[in-house]
N, C-alpha and C. Protein backbone atom coordinates (compact mmCIF):
# COMPACT_ATOMS: atom_id res chain seq x y z
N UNK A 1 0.85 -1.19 0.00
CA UNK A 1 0.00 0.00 0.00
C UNK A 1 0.88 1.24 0.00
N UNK A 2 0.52 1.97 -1.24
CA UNK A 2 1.26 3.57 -1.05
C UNK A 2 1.03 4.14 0.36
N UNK A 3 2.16 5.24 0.74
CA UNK A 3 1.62 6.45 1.68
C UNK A 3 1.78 7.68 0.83
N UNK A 4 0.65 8.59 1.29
CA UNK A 4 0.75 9.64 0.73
C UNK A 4 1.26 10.43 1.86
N UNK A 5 2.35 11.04 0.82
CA UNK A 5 3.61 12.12 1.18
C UNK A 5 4.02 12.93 0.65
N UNK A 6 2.88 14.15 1.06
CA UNK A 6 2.82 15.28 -0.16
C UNK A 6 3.83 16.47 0.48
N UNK A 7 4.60 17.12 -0.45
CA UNK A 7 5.66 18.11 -0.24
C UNK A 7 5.35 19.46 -1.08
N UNK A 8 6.24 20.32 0.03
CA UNK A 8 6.35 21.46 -1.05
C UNK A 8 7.32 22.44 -1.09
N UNK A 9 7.38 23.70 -1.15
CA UNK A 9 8.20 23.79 -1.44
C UNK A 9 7.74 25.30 -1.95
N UNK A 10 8.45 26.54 -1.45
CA UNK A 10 7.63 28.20 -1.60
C UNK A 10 9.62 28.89 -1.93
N UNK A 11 8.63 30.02 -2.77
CA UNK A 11 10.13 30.70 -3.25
C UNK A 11 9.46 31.78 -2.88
N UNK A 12 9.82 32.79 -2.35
CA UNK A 12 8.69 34.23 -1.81
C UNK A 12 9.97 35.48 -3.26
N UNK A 13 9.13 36.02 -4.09
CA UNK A 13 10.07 36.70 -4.78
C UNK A 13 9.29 38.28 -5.12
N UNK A 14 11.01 39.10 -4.57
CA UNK A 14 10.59 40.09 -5.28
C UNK A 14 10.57 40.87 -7.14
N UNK A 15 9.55 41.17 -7.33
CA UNK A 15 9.13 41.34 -9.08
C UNK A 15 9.60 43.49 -8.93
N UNK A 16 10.97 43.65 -9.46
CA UNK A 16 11.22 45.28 -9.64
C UNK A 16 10.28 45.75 -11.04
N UNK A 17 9.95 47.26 -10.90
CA UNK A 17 9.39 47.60 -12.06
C UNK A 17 10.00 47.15 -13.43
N UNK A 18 10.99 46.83 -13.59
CA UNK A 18 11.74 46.59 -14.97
C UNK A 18 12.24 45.56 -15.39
N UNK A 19 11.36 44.81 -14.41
CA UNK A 19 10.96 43.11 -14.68
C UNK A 19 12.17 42.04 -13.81
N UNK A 20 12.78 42.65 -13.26
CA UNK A 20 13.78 42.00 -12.83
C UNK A 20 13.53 41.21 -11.41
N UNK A 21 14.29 39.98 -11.17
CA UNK A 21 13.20 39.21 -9.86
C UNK A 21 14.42 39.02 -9.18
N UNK A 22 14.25 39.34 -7.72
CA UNK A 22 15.40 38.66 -6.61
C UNK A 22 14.60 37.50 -5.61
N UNK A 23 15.37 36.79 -5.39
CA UNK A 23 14.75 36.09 -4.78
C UNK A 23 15.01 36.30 -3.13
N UNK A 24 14.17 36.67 -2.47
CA UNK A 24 13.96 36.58 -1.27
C UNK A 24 13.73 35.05 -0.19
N UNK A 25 13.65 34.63 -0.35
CA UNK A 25 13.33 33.23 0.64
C UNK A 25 13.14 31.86 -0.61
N UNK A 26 13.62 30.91 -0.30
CA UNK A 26 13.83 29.58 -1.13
C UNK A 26 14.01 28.57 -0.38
N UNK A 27 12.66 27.77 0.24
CA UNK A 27 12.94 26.96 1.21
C UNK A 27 11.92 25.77 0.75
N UNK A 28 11.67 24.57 1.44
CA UNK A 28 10.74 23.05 1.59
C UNK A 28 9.54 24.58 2.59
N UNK A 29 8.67 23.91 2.42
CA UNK A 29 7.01 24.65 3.24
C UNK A 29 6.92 23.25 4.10
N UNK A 30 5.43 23.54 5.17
CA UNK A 30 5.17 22.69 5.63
C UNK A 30 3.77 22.16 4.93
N UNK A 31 3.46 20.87 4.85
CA UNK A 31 2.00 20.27 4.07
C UNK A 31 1.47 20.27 5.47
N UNK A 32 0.18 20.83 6.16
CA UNK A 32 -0.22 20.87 7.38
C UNK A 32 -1.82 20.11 7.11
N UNK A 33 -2.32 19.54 8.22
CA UNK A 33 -3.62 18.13 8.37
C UNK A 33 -4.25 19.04 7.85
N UNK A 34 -4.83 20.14 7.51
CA UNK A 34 -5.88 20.78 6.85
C UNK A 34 -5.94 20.22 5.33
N UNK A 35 -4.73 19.67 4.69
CA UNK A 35 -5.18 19.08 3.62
C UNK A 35 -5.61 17.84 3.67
N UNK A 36 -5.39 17.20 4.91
CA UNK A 36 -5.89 15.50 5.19
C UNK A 36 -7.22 15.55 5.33
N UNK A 37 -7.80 16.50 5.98
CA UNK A 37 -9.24 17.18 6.40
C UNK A 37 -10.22 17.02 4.97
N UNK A 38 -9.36 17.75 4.50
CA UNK A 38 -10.27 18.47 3.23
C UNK A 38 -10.19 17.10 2.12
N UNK A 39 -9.16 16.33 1.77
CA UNK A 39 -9.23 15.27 1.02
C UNK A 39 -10.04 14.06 1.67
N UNK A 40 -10.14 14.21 2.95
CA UNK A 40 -11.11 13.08 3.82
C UNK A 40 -12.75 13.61 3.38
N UNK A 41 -12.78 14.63 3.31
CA UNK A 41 -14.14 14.63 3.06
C UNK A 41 -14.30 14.82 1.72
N UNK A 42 -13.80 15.11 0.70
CA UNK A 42 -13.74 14.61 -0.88
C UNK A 42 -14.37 13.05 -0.84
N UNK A 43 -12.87 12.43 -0.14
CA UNK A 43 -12.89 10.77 -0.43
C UNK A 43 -14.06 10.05 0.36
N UNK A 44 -14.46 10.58 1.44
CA UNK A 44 -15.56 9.73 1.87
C UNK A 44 -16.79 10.30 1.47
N UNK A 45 -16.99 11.73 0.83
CA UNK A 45 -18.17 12.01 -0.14
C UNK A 45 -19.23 12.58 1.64
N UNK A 46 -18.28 13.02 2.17
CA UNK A 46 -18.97 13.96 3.56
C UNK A 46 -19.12 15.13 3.49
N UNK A 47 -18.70 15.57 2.62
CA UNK A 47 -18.26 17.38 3.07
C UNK A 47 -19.22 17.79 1.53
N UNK A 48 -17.91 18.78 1.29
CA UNK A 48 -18.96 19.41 -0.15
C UNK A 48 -19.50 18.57 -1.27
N UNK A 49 -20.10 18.94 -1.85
CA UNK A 49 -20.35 18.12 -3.10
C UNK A 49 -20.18 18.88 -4.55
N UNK A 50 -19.80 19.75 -4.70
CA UNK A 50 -19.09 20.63 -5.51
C UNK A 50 -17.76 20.74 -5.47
N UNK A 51 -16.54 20.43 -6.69
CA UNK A 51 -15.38 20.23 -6.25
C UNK A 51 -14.93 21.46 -6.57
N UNK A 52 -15.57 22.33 -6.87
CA UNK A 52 -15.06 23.65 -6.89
C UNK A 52 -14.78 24.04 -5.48
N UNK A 53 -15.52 23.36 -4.57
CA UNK A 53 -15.17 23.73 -2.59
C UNK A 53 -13.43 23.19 -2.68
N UNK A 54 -13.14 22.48 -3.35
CA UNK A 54 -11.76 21.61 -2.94
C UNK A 54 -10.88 22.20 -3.45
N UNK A 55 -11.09 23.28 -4.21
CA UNK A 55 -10.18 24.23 -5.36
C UNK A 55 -9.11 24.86 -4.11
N UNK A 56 -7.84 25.39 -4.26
CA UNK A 56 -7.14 26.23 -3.43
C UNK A 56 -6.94 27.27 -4.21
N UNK A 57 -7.51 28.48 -3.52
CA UNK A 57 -7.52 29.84 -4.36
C UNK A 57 -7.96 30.65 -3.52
N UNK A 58 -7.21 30.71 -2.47
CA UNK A 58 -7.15 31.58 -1.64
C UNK A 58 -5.68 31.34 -0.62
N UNK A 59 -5.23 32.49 -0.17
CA UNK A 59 -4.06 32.66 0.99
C UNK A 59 -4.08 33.64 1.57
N UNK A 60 -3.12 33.73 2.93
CA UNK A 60 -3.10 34.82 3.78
C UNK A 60 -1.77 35.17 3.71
N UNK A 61 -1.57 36.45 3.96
CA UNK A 61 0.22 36.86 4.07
C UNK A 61 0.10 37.39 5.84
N UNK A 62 0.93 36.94 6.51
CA UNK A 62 0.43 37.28 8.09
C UNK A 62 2.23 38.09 8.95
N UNK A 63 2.36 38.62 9.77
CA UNK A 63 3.29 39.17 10.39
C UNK A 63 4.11 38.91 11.71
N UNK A 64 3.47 37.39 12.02
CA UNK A 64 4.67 37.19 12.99
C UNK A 64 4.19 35.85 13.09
N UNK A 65 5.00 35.05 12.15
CA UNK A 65 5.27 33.89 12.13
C UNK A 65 6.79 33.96 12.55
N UNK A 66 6.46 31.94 13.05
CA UNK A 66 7.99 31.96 14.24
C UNK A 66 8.67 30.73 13.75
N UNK A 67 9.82 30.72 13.23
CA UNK A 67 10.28 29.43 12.47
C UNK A 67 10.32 28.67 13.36
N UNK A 68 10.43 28.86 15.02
CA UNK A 68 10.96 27.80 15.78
C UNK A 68 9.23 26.72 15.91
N UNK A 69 8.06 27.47 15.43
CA UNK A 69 7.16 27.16 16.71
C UNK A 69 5.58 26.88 15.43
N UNK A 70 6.01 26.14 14.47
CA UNK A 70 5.37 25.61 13.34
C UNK A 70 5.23 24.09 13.36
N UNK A 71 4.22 23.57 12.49
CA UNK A 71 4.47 21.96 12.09
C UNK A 71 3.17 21.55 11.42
N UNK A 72 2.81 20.15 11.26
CA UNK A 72 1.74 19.67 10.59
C UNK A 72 0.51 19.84 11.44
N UNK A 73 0.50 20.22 12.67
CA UNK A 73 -0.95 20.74 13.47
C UNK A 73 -0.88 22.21 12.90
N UNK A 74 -0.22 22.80 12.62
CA UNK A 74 -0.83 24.65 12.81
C UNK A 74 -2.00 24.90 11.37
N UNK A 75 -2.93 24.93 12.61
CA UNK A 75 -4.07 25.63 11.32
C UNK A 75 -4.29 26.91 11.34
N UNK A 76 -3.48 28.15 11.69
CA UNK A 76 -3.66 29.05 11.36
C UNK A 76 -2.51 30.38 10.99
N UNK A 77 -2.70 31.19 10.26
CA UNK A 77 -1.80 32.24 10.69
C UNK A 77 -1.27 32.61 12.10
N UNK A 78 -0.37 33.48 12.58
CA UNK A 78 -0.10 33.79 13.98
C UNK A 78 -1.21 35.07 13.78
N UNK A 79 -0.66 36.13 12.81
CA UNK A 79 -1.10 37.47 12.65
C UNK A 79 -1.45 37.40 11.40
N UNK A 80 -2.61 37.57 10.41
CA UNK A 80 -3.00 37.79 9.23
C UNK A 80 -3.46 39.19 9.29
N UNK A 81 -2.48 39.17 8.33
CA UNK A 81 -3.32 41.25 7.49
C UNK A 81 -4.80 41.34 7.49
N UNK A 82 -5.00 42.40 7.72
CA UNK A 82 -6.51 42.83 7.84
C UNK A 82 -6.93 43.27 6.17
N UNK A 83 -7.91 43.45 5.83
CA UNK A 83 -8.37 44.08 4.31
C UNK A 83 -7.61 45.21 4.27
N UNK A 84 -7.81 46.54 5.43
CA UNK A 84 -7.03 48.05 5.34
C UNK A 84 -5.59 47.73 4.73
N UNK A 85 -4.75 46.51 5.67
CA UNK A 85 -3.74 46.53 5.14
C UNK A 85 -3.48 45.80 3.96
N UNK A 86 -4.41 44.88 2.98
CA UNK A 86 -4.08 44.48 2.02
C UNK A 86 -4.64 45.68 0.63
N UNK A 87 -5.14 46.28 1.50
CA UNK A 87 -5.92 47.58 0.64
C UNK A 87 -5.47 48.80 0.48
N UNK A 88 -4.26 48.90 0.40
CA UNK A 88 -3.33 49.83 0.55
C UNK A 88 -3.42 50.66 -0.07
N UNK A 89 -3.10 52.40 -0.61
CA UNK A 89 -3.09 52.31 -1.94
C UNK A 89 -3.14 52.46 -3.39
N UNK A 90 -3.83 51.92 -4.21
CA UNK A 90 -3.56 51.85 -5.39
C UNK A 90 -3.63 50.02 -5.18
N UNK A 91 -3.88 49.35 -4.43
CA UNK A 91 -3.92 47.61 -4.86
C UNK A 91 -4.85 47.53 -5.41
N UNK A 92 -4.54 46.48 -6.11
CA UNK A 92 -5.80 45.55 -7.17
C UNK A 92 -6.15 43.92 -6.74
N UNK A 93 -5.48 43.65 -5.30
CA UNK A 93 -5.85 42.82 -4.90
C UNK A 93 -7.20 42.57 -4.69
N UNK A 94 -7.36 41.49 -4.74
CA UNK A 94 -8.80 41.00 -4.87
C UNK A 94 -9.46 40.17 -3.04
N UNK A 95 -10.04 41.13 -2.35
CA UNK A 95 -9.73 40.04 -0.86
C UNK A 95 -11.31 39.81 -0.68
N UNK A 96 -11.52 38.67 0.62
CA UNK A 96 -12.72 38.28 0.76
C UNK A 96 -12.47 38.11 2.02
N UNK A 97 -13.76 38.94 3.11
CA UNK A 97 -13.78 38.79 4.32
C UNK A 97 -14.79 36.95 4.83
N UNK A 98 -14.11 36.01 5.10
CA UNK A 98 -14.81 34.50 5.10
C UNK A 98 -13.92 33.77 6.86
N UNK A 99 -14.62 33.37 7.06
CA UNK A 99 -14.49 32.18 8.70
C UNK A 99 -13.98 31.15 8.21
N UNK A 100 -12.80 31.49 8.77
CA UNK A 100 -12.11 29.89 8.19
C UNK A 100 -12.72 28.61 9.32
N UNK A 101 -11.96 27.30 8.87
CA UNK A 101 -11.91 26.19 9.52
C UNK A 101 -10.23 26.20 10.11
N UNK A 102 -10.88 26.76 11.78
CA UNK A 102 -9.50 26.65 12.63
C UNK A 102 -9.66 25.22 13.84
N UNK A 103 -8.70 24.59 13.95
CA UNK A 103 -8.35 23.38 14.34
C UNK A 103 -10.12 22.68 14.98
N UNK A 104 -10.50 22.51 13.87
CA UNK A 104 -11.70 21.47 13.04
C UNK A 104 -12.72 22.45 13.34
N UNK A 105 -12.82 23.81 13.97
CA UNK A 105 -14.33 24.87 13.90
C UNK A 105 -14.02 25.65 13.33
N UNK A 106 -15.57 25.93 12.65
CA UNK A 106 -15.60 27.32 11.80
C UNK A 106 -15.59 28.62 13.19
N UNK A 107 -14.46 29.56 13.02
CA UNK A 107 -14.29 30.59 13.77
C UNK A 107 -15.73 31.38 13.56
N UNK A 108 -15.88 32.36 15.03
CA UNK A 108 -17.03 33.12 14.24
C UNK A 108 -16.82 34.30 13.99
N UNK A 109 -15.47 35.18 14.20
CA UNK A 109 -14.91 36.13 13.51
C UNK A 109 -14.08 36.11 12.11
N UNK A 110 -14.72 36.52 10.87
CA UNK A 110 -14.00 36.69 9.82
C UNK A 110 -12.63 37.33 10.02
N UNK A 111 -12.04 36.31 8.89
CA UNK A 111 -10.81 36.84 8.52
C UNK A 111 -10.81 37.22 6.96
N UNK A 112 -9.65 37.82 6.97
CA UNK A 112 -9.25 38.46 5.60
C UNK A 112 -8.50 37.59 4.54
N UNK A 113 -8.87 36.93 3.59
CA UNK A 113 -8.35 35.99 2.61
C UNK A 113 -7.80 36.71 0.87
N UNK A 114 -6.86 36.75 1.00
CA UNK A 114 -6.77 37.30 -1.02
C UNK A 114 -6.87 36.15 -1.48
N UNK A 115 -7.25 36.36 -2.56
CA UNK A 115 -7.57 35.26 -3.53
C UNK A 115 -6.82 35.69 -5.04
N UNK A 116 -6.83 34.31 -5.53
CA UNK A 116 -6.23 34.49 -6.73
C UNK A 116 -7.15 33.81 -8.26
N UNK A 117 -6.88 34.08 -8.98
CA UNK A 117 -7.49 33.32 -10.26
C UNK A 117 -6.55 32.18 -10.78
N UNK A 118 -8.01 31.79 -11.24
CA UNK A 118 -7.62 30.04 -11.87
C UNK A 118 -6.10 29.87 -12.39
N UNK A 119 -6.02 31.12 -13.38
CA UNK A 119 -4.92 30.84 -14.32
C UNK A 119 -3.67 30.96 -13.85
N UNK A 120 -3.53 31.19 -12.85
CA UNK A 120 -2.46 31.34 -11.79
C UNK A 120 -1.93 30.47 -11.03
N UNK A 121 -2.70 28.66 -11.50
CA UNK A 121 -2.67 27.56 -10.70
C UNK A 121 -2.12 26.71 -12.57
N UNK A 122 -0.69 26.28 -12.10
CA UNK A 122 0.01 25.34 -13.18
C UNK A 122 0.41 23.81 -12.54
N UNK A 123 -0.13 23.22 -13.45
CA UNK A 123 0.20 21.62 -13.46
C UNK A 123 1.35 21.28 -14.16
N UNK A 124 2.60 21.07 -13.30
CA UNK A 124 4.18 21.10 -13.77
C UNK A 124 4.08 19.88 -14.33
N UNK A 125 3.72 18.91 -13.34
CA UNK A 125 3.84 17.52 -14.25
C UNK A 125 2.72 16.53 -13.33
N UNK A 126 2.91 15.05 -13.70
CA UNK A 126 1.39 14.39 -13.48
C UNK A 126 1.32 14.55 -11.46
N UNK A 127 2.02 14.75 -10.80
CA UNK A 127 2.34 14.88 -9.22
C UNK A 127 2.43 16.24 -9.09
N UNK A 128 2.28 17.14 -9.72
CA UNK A 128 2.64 18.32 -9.16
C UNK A 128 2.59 19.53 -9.70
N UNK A 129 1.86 20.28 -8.15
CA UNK A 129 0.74 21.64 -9.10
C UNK A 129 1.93 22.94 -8.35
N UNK A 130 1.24 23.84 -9.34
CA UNK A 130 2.40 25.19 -8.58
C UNK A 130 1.36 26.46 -8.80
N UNK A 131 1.18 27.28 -7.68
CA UNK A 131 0.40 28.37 -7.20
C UNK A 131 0.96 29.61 -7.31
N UNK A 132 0.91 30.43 -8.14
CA UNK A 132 1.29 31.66 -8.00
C UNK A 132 0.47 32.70 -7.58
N UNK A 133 1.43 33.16 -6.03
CA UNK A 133 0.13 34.26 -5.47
C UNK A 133 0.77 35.40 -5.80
N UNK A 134 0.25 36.67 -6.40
CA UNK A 134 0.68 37.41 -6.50
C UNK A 134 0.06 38.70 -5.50
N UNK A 135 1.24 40.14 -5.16
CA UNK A 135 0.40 40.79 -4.92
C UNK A 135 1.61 42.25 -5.09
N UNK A 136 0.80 42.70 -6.33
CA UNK A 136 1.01 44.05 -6.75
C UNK A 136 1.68 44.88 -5.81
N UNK A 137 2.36 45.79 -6.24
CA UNK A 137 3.37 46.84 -5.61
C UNK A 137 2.43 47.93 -5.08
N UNK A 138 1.13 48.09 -4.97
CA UNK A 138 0.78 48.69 -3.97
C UNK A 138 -0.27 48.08 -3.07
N UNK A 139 0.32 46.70 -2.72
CA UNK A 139 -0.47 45.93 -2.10
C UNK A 139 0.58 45.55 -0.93
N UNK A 140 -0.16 46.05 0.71
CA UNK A 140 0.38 45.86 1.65
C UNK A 140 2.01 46.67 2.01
N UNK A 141 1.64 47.82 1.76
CA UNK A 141 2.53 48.78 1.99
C UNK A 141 2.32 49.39 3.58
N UNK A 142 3.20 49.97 3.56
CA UNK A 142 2.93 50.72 4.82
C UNK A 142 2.92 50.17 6.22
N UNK A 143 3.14 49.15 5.98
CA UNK A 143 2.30 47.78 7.55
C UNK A 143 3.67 48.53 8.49
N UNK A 144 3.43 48.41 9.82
CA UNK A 144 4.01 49.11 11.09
C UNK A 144 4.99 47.63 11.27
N UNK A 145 4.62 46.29 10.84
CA UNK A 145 5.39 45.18 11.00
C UNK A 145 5.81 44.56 9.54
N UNK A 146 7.09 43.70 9.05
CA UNK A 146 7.01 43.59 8.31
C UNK A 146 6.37 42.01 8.11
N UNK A 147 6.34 41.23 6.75
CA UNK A 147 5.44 40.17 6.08
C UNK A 147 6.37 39.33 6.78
N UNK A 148 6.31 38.02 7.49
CA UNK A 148 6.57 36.94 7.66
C UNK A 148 6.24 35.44 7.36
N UNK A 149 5.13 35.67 7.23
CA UNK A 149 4.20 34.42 6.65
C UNK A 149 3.32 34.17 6.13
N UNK A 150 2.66 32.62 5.36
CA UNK A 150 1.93 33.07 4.53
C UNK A 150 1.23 31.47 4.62
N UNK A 151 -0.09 31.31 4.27
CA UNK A 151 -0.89 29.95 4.43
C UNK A 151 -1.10 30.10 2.75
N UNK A 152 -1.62 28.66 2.58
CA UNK A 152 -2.69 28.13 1.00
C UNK A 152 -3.46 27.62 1.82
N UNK A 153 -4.84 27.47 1.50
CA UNK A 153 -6.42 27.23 1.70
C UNK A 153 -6.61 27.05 0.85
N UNK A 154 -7.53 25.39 1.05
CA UNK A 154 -8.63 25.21 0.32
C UNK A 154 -10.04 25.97 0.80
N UNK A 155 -10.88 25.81 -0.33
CA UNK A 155 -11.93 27.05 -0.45
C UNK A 155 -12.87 26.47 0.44
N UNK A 156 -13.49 25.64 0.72
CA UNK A 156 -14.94 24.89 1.20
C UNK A 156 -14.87 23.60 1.37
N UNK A 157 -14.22 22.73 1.75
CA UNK A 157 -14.28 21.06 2.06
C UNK A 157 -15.50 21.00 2.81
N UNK A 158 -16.20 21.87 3.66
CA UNK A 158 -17.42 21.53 4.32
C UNK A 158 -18.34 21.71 3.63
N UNK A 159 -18.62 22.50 2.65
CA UNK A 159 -19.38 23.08 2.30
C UNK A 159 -20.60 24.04 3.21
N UNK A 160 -20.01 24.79 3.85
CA UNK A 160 -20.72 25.85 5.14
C UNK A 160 -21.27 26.84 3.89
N UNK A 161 -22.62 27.35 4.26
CA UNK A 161 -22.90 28.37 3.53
C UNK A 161 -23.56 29.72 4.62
N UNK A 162 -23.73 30.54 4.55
CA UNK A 162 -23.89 31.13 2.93
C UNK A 162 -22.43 31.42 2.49
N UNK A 163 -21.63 31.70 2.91
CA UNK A 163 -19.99 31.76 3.05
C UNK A 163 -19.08 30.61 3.03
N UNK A 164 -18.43 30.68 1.92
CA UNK A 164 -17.05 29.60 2.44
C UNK A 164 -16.53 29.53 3.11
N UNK A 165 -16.36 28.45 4.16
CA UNK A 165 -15.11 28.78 5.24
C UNK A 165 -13.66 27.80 4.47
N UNK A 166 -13.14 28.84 4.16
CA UNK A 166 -11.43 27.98 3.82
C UNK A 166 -10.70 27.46 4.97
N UNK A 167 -9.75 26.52 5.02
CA UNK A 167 -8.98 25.07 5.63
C UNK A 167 -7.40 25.42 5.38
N UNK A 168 -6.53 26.02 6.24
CA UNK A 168 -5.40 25.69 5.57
C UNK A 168 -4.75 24.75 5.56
N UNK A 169 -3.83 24.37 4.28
CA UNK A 169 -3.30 23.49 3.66
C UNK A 169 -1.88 23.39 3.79
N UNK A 170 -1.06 24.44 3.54
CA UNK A 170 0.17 24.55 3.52
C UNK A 170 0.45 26.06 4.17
N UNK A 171 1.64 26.00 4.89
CA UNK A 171 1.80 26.81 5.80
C UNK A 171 3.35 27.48 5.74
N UNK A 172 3.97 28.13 5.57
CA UNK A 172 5.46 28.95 5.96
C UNK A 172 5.53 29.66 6.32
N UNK A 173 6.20 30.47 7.61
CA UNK A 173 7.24 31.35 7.89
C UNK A 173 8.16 31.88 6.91
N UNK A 174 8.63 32.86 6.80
CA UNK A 174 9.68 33.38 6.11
C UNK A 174 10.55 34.21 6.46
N UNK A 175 11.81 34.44 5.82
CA UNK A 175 12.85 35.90 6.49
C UNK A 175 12.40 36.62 6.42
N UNK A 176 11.78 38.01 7.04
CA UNK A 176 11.01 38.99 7.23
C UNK A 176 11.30 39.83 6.19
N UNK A 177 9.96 40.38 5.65
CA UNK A 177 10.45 41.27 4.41
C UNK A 177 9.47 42.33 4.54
N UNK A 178 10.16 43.83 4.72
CA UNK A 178 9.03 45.20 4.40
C UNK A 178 9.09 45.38 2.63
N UNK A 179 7.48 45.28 2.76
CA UNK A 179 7.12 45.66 1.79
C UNK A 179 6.50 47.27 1.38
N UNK A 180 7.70 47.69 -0.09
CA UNK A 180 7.25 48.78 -0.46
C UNK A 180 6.68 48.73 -2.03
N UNK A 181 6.18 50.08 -2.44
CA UNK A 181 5.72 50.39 -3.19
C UNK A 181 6.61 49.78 -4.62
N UNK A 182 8.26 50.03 -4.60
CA UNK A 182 9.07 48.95 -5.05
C UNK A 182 9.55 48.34 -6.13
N UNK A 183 8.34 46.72 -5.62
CA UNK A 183 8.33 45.72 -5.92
C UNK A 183 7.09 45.11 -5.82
N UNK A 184 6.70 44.12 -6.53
CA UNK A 184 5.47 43.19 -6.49
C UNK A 184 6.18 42.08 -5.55
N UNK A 185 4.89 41.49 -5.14
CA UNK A 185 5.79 39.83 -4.58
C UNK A 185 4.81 38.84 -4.99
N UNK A 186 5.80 37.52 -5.42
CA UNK A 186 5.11 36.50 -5.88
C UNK A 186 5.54 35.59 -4.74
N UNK A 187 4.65 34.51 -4.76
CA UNK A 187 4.86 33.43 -3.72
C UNK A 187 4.48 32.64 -4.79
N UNK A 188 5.62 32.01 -5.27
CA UNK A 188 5.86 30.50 -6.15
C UNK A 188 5.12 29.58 -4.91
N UNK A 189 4.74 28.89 -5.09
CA UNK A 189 4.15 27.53 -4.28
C UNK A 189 3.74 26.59 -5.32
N UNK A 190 4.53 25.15 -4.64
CA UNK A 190 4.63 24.31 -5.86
C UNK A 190 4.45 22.74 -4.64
N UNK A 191 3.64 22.33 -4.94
CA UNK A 191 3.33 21.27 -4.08
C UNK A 191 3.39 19.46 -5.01
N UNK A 192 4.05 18.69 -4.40
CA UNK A 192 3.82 17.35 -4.97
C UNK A 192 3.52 16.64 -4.04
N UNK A 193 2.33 15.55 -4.91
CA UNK A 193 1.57 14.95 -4.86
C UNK A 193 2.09 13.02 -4.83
């Protein structure tokens, strides 16, 4: 019998106006039980019944994540940006105030989720998908702390309505980075299957 032993793997990069990319952080991520969650109720046909709920197209960028004090239990950000601060501006980020699924309950205070579009999700090869989150150079400027971390969520494994509550999936810390006006930042995320 296989085990499934899914990996991943985040490049956090900065994008200069004149196209040029440095790379800021290049590390393995953590795969955290929020994806065991969400594929348990796919596979036993409990949760949603629309697999558009199972889609990941949404993340958080948060401010004080702790490399020492992470692992496959953490279902949540430490500190996630609020909308003001992903709304900086001049952003064209796209955010959605939704209750996630924190360690197995739907919270009953919303949080702040950006989301991304479809076309922004690539299938490298038959094991393995890669997520590009992006977020524009006047997105999340100004913050009094700088970006440390960042989750992937799936959208709805419960299927809760009238609102999705998203599940996170994959989880990192990163070397702390202030973000200015600048640079864009992409978060490569590339997960195998």
């Amino acid at each position: 019998m296989e085990k499934f032993k899914p990996t991943g793997h985040l490049q956090v990069i900065k994008i200069y106006e004149d196209g040029t990319e440095e790379i800021h952080f290049d590390e393995n991520n953590m795969i955290v039980s929020g994806l065991g969650v969400g594929l348990s109720h796919l596979y036993a046909g409990s949760g949603a019944s629309q697999i558009s709920d199972y889609q990941v197209i949404n993340f958080q960028v948060g401010v004080s994540g702790d490399e020492l004090d992470y692992g496959t239990s953490t279902f949540k950000l430490t500190v996630p940006c609020t909308a003001a601060q992903y709304l900086s501006t001049g952003s064209e980020t796209f955010v959605e105030s939704l209750k996630p699924i924190q360690n197995g309950v739907v919270v009953t205070d919303a949080e702040t989720f950006a989301r991304f579009p479809y076309n922004n999700v690539q299938k490298v090869d038959k094991n393995t998908v890669r997520f590009n989150l992006f977020l524009g150079r006047y997105t999340l400027n100004g913050l009094g702390n700088a970006l440390n971390e960042v989750g992937l969520f799936m959208r709805n494994p419960r299927a809760v309505t009238p609102d999705p509550s998203p599940i996170l999936i994959a989880y990192r810390p990163f070397t702390s980075l202030t973000k200015t006006s600048t640079f864009a930042l992409l978060f490569r995320w590339t997960l195998n299957f």
